[in-house]
PDB file of N, CA and C in Angstrom:
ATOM      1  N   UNK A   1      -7.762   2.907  -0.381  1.00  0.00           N
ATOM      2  CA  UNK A   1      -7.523   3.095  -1.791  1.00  0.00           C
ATOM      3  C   UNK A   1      -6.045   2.851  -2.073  1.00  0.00           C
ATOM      4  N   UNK A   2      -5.637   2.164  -2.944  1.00  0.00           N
ATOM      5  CA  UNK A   2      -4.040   1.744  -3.263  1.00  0.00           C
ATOM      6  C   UNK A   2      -3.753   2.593  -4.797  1.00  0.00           C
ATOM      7  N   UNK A   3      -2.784   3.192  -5.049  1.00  0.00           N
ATOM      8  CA  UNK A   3      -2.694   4.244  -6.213  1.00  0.00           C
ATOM      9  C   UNK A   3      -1.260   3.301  -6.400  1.00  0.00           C
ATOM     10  N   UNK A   4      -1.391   2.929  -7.980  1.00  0.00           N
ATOM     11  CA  UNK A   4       0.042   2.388  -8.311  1.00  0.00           C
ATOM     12  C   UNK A   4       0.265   3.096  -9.534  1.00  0.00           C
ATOM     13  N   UNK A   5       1.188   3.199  -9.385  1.00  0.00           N
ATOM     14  CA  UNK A   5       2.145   3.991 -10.795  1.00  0.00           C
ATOM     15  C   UNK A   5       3.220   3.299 -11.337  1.00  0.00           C
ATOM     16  N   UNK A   6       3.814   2.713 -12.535  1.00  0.00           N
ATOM     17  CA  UNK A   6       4.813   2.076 -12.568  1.00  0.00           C
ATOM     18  C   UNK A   6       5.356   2.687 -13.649  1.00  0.00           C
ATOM     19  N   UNK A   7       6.734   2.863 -13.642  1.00  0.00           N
ATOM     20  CA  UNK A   7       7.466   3.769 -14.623  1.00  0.00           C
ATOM     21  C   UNK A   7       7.739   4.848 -14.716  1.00  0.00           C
ATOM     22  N   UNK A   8       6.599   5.889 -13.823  1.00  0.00           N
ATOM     23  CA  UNK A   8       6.454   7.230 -14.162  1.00  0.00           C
ATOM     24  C   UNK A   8       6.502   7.580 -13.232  1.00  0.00           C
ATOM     25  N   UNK A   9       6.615   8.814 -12.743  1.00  0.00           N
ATOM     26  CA  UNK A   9       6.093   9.732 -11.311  1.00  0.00           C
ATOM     27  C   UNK A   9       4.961  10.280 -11.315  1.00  0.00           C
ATOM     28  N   UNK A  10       4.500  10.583 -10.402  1.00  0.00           N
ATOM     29  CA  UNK A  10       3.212  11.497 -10.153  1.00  0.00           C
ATOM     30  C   UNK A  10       3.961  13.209 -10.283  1.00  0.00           C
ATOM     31  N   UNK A  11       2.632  14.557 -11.035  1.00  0.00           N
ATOM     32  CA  UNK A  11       3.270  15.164 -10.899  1.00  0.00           C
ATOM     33  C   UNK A  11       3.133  15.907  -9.650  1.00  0.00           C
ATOM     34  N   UNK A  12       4.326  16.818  -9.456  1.00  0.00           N
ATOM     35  CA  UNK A  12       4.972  17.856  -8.070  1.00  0.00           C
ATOM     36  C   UNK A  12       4.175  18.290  -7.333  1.00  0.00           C
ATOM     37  N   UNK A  13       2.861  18.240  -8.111  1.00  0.00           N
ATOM     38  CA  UNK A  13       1.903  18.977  -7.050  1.00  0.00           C
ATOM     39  C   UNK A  13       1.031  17.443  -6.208  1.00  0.00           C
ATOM     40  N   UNK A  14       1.345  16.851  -6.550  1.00  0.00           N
ATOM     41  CA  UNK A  14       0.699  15.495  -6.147  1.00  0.00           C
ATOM     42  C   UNK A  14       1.153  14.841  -4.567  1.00  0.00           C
ATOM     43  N   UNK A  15       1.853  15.548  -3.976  1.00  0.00           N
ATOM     44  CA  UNK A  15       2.686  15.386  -2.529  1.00  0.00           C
ATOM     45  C   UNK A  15       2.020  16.120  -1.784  1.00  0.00           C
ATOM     46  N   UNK A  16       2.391  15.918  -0.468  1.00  0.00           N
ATOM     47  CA  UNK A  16       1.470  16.930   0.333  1.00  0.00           C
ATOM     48  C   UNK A  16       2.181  18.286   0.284  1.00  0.00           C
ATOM     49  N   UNK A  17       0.976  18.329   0.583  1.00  0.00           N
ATOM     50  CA  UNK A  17       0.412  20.555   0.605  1.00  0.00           C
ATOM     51  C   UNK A  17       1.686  20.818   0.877  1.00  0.00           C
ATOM     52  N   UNK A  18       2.308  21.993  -0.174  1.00  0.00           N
ATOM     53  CA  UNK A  18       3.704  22.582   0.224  1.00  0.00           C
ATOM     54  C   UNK A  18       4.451  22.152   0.159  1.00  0.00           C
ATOM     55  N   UNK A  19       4.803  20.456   0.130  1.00  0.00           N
ATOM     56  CA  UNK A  19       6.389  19.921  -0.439  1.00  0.00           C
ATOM     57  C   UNK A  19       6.506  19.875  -1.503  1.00  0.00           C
ATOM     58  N   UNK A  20       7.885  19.729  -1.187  1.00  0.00           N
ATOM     59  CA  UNK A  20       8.586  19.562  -2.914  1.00  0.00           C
ATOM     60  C   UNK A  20       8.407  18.595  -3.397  1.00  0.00           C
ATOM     61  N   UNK A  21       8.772  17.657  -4.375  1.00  0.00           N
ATOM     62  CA  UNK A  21       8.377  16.760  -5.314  1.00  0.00           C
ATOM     63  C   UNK A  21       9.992  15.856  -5.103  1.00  0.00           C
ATOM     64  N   UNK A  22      10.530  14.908  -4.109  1.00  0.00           N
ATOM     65  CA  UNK A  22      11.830  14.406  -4.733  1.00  0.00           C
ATOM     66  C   UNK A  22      11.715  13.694  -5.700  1.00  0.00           C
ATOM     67  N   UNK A  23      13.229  13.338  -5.890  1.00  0.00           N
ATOM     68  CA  UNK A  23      13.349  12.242  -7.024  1.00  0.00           C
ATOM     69  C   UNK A  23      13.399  10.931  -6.744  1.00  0.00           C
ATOM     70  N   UNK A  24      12.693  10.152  -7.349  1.00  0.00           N
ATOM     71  CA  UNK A  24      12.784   8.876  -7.170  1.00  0.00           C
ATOM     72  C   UNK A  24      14.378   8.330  -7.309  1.00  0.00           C
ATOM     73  N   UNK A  25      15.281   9.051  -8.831  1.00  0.00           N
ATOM     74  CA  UNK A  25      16.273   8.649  -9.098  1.00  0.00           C
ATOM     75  C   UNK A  25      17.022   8.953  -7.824  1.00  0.00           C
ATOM     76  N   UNK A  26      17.183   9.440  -6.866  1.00  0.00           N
ATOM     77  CA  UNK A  26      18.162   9.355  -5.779  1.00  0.00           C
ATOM     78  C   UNK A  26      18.188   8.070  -5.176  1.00  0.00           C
ATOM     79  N   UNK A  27      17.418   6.935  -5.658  1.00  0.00           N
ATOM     80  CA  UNK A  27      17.712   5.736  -4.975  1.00  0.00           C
ATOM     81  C   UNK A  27      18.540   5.176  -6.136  1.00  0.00           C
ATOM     82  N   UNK A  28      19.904   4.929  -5.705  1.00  0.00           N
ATOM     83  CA  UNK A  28      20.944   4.291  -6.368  1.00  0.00           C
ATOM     84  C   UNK A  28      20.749   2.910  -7.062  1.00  0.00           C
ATOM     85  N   UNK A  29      21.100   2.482  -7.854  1.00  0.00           N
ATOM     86  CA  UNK A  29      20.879   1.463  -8.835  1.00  0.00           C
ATOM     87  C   UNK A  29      21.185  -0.033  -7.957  1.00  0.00           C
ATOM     88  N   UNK A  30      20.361  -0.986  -7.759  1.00  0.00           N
ATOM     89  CA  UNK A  30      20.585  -2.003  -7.227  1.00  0.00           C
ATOM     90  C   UNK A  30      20.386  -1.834  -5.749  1.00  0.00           C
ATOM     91  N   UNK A  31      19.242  -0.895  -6.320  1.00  0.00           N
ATOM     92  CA  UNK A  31      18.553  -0.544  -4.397  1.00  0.00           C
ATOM     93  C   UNK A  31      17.282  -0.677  -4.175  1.00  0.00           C
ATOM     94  N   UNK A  32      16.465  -1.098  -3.468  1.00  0.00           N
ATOM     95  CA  UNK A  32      15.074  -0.902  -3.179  1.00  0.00           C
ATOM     96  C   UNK A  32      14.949   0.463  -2.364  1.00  0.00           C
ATOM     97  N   UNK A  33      13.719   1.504  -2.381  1.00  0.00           N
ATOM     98  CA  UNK A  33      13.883   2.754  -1.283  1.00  0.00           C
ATOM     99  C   UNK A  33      12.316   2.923  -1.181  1.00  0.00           C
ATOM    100  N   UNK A  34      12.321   3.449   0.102  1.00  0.00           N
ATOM    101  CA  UNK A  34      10.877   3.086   0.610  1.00  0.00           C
ATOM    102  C   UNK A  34      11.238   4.953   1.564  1.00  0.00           C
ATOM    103  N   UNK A  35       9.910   5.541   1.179  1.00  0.00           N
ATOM    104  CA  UNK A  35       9.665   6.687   1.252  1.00  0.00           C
ATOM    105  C   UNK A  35       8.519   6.524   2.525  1.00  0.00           C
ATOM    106  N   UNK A  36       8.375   7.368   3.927  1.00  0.00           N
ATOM    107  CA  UNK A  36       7.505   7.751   4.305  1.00  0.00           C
ATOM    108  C   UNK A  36       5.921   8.348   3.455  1.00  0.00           C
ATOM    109  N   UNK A  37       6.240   9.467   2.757  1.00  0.00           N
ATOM    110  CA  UNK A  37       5.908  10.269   2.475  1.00  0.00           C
ATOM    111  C   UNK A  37       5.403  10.141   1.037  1.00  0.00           C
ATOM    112  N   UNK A  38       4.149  10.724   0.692  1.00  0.00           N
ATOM    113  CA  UNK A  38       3.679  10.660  -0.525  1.00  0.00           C
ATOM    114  C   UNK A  38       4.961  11.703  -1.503  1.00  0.00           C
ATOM    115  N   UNK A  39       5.091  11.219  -2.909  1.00  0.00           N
ATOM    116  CA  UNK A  39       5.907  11.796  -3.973  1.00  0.00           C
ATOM    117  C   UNK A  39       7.206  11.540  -3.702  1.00  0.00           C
ATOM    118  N   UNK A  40       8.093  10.398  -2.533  1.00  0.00           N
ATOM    119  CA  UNK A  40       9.245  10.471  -2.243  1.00  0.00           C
ATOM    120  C   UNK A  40       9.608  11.370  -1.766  1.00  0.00           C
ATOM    121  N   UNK A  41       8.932  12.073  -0.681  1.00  0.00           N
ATOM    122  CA  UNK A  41       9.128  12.755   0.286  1.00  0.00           C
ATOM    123  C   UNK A  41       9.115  12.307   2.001  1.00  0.00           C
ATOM    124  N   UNK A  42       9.999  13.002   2.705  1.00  0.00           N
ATOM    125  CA  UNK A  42       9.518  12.253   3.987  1.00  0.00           C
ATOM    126  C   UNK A  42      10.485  11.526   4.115  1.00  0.00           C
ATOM    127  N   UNK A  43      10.749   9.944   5.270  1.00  0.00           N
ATOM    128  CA  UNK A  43      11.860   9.639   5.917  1.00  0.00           C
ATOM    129  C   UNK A  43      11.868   8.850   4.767  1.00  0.00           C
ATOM    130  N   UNK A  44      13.588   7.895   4.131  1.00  0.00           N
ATOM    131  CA  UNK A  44      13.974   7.400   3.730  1.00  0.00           C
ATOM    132  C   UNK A  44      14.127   6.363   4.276  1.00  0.00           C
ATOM    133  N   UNK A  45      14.371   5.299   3.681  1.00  0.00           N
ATOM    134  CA  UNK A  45      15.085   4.205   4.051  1.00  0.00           C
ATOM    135  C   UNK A  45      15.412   3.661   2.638  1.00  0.00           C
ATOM    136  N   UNK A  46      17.178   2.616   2.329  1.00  0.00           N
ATOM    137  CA  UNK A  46      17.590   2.011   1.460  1.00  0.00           C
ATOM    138  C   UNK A  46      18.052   0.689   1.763  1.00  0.00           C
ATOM    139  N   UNK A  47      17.846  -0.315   0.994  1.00  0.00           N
ATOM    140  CA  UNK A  47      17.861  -1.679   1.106  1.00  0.00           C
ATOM    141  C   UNK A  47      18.742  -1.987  -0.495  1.00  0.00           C
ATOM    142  N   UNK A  48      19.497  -3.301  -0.181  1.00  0.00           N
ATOM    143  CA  UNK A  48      20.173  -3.142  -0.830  1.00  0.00           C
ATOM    144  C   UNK A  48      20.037  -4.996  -0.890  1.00  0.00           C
ATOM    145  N   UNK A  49      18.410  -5.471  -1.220  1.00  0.00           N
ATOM    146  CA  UNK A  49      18.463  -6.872  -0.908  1.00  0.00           C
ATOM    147  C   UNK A  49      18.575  -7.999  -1.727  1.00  0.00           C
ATOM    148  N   UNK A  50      18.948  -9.253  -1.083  1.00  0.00           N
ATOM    149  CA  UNK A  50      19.218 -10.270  -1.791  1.00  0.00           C
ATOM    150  C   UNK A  50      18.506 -11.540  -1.680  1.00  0.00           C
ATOM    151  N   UNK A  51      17.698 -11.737  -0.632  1.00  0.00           N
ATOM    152  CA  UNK A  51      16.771 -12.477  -0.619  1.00  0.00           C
ATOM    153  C   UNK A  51      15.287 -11.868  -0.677  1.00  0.00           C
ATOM    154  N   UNK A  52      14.249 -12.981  -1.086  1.00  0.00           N
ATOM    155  CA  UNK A  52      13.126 -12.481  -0.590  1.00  0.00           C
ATOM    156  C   UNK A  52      12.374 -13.516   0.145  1.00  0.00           C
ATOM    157  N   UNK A  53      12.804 -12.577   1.733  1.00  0.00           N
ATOM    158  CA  UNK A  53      12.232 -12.977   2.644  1.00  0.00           C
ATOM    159  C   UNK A  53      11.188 -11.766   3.301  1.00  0.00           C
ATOM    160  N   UNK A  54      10.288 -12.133   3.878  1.00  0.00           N
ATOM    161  CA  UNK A  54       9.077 -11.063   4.516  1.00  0.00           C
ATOM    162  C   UNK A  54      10.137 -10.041   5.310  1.00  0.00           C
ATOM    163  N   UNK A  55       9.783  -8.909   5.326  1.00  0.00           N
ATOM    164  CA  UNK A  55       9.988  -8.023   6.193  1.00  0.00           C
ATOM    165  C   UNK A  55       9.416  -7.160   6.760  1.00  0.00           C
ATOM    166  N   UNK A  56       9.066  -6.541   7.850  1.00  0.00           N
ATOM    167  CA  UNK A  56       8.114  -5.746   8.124  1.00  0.00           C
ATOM    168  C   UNK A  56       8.935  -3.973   7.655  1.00  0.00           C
ATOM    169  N   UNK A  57       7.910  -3.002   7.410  1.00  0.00           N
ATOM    170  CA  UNK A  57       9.005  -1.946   6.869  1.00  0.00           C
ATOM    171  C   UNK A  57       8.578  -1.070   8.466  1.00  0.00           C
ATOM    172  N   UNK A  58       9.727   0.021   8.505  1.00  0.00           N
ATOM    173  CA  UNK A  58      10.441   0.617   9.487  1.00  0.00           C
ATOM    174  C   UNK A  58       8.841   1.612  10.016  1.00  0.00           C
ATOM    175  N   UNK A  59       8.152   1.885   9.158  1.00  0.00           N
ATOM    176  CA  UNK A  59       7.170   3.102   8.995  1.00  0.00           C
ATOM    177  C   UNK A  59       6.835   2.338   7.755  1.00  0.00           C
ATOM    178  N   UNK A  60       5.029   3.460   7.798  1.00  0.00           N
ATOM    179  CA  UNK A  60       4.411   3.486   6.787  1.00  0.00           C
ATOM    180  C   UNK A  60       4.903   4.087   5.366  1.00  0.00           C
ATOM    181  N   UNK A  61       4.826   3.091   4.034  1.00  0.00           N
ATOM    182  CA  UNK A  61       5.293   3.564   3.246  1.00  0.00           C
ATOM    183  C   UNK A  61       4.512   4.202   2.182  1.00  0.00           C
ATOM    184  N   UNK A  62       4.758   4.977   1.427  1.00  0.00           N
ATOM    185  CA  UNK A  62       4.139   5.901   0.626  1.00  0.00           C
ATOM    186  C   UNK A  62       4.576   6.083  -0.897  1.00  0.00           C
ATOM    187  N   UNK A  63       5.706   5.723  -0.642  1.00  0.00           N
ATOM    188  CA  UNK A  63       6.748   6.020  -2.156  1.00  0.00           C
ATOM    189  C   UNK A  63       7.575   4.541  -2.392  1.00  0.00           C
ATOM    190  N   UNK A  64       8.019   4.075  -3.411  1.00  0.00           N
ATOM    191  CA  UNK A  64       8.600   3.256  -3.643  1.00  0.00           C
ATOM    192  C   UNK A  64       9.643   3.321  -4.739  1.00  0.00           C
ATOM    193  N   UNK A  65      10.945   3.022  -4.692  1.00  0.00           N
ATOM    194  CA  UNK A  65      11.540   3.067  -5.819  1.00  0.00           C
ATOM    195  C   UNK A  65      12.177   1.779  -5.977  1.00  0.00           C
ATOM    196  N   UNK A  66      11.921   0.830  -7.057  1.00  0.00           N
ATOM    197  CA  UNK A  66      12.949  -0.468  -7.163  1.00  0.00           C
ATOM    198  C   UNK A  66      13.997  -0.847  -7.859  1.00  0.00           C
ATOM    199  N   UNK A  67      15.163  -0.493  -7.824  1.00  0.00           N
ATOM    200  CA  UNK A  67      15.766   0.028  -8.795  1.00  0.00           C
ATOM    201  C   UNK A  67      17.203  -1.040  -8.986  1.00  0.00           C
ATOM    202  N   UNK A  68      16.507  -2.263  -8.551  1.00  0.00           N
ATOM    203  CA  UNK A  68      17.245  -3.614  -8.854  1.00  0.00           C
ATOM    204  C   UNK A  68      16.794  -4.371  -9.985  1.00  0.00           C
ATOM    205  N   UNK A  69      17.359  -5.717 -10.107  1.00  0.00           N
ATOM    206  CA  UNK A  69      16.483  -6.194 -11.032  1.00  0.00           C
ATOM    207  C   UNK A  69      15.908  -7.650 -10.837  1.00  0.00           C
ATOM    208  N   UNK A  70      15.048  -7.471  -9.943  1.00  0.00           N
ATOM    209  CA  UNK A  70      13.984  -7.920  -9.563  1.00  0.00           C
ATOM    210  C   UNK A  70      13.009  -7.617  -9.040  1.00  0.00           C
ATOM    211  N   UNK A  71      11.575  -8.464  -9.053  1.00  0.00           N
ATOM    212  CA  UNK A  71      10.373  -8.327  -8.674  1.00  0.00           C
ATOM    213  C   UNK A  71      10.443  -8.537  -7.229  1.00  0.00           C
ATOM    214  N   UNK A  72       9.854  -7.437  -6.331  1.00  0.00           N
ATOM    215  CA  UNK A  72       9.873  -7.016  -5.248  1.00  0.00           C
ATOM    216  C   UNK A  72       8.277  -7.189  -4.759  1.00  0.00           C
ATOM    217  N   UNK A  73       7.656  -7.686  -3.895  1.00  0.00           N
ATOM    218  CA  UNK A  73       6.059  -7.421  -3.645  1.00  0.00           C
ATOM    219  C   UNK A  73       5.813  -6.820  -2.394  1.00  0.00           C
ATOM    220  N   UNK A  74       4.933  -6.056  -2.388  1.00  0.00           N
ATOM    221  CA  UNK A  74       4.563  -5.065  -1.203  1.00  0.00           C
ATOM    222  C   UNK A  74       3.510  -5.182  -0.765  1.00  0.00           C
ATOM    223  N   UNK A  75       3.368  -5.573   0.927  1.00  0.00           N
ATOM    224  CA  UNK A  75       2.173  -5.662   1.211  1.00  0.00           C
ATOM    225  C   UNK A  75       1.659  -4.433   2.433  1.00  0.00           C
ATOM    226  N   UNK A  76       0.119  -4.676   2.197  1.00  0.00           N
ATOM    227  CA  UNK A  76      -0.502  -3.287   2.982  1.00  0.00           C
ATOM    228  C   UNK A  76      -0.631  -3.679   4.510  1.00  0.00           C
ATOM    229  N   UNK A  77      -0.273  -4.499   4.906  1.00  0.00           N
ATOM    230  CA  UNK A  77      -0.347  -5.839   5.745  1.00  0.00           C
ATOM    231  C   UNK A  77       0.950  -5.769   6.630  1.00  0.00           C
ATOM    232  N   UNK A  78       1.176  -5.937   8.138  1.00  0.00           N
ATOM    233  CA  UNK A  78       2.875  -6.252   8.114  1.00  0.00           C
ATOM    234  C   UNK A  78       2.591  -7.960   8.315  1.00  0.00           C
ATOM    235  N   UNK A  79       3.634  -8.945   8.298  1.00  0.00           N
ATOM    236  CA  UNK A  79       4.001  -9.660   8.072  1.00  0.00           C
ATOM    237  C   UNK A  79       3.723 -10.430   6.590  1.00  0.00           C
ATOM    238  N   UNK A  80       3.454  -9.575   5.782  1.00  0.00           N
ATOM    239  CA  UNK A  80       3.502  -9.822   4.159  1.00  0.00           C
ATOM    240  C   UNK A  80       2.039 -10.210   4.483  1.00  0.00           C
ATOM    241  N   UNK A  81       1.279  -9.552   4.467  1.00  0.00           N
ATOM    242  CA  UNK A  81      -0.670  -9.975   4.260  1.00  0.00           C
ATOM    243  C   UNK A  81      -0.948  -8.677   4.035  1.00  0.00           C
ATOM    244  N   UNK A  82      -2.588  -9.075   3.680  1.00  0.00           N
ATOM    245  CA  UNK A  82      -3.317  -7.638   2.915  1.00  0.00           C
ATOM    246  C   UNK A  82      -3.135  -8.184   1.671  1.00  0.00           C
ATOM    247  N   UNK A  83      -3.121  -6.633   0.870  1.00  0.00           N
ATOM    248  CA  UNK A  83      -3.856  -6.349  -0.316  1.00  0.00           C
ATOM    249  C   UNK A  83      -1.790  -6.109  -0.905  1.00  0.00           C
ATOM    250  N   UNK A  84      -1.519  -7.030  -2.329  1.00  0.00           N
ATOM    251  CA  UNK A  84      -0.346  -7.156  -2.746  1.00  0.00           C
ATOM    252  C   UNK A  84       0.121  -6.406  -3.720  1.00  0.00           C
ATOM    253  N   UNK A  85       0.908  -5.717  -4.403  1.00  0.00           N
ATOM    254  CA  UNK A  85       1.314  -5.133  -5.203  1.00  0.00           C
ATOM    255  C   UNK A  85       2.772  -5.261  -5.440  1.00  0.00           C
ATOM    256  N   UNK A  86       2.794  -6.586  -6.983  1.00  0.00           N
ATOM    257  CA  UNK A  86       4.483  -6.739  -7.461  1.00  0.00           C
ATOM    258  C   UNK A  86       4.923  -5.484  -8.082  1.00  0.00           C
ATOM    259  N   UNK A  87       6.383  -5.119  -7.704  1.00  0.00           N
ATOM    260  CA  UNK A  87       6.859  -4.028  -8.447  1.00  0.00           C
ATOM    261  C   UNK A  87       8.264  -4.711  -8.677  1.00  0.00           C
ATOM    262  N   UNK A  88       8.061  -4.673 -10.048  1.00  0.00           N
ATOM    263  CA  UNK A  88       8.815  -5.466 -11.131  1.00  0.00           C
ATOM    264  C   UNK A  88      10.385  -4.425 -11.219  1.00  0.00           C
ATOM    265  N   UNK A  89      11.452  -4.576 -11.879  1.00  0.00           N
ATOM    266  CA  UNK A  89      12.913  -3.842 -12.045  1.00  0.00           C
ATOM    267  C   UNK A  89      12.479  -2.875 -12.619  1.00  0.00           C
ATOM    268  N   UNK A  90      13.057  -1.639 -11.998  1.00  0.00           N
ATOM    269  CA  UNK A  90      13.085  -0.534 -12.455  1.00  0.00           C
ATOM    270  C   UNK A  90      11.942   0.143 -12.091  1.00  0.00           C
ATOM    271  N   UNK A  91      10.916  -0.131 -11.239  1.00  0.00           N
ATOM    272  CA  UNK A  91       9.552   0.173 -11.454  1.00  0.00           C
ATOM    273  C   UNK A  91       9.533   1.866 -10.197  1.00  0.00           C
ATOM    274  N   UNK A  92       8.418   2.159 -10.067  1.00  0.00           N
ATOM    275  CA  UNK A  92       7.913   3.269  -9.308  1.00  0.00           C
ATOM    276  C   UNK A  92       6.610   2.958  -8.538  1.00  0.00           C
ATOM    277  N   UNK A  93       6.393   2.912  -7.374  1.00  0.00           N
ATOM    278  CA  UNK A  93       4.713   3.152  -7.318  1.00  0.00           C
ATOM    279  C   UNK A  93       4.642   4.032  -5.847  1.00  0.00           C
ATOM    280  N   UNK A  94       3.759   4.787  -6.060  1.00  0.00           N
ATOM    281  CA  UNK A  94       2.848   5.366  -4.899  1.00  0.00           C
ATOM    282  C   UNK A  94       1.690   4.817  -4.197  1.00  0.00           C
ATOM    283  N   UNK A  95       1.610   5.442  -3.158  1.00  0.00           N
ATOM    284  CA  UNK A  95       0.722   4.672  -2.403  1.00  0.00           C
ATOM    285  C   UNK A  95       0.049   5.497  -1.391  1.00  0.00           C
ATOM    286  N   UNK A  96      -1.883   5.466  -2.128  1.00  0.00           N
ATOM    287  CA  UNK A  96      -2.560   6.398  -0.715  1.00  0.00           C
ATOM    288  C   UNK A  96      -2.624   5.403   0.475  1.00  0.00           C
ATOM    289  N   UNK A  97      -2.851   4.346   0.662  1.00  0.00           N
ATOM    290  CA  UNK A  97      -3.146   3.297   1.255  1.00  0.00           C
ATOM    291  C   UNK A  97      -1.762   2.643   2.347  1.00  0.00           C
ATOM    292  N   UNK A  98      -0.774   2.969   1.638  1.00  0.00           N
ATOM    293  CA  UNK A  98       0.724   2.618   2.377  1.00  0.00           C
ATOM    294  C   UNK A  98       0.835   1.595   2.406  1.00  0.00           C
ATOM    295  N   UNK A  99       2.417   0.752   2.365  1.00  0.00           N
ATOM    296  CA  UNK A  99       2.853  -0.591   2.553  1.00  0.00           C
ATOM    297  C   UNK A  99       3.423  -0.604   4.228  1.00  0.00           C
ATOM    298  N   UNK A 100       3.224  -2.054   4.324  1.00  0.00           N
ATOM    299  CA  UNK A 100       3.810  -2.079   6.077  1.00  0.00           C
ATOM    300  C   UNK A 100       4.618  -3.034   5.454  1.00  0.00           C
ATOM    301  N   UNK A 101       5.075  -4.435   4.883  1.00  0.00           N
ATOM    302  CA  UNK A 101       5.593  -5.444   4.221  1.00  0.00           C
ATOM    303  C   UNK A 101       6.190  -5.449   3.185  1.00  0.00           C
ATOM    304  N   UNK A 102       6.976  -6.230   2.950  1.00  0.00           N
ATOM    305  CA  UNK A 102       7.719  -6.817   1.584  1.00  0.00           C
ATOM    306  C   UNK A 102       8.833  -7.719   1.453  1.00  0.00           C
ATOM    307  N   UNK A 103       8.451  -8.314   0.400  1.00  0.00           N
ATOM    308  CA  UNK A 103       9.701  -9.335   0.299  1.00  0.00           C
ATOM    309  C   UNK A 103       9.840  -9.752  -1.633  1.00  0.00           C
TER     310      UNK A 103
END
């Protein structure tokens, strides 16, 4: 199942059992951030990219914040295959399903 959200957050109780709810806004402006963890919880990682070339991501991703301004695509797939989801500037999405890819 792939859950996309764009613009908005899910609410606080929507993370797993007992965490807190972070903020998406902690990913700095002209950053891509890729969350372990459902609600932007869980391990981080920040990218700060300029091409789009495939990448495989570090861990399964769960949270997404894109907070450049460009269209970013995420795949469920690693080497950019599977099932795709563009997340356009500024966007948000969650994910029951998780990303392994993107470029």
């Amino acid at each position: 199942m792939l859950l996309l959200s764009l613009g908005i957050t899910a609410p606080a109780n929507a993370g797993t059992p007992g965490s807190p709810a972070a903020d998406p806004y902690d990913c700095s402006e002209g950053y891509v951030c890729l969350w372990s963890g459902y609600n932007y919880d869980g391990a981080m990682e920040t990218y700060q990219p300029s091409w789009h070339t495939c990448s495989d991501t570090p861990f399964e991703v769960h949270s997404i914040a894109n907070r450049t301004q460009d269209t970013w695509t995420f795949y469920t797939e690693e080497g950019c295959s599977g099932d795709e989801v563009p997340l356009g500037p500024g966007g948000f999405a969650l994910s029951g399903a998780g990303f392994r890819s993107w470029r």
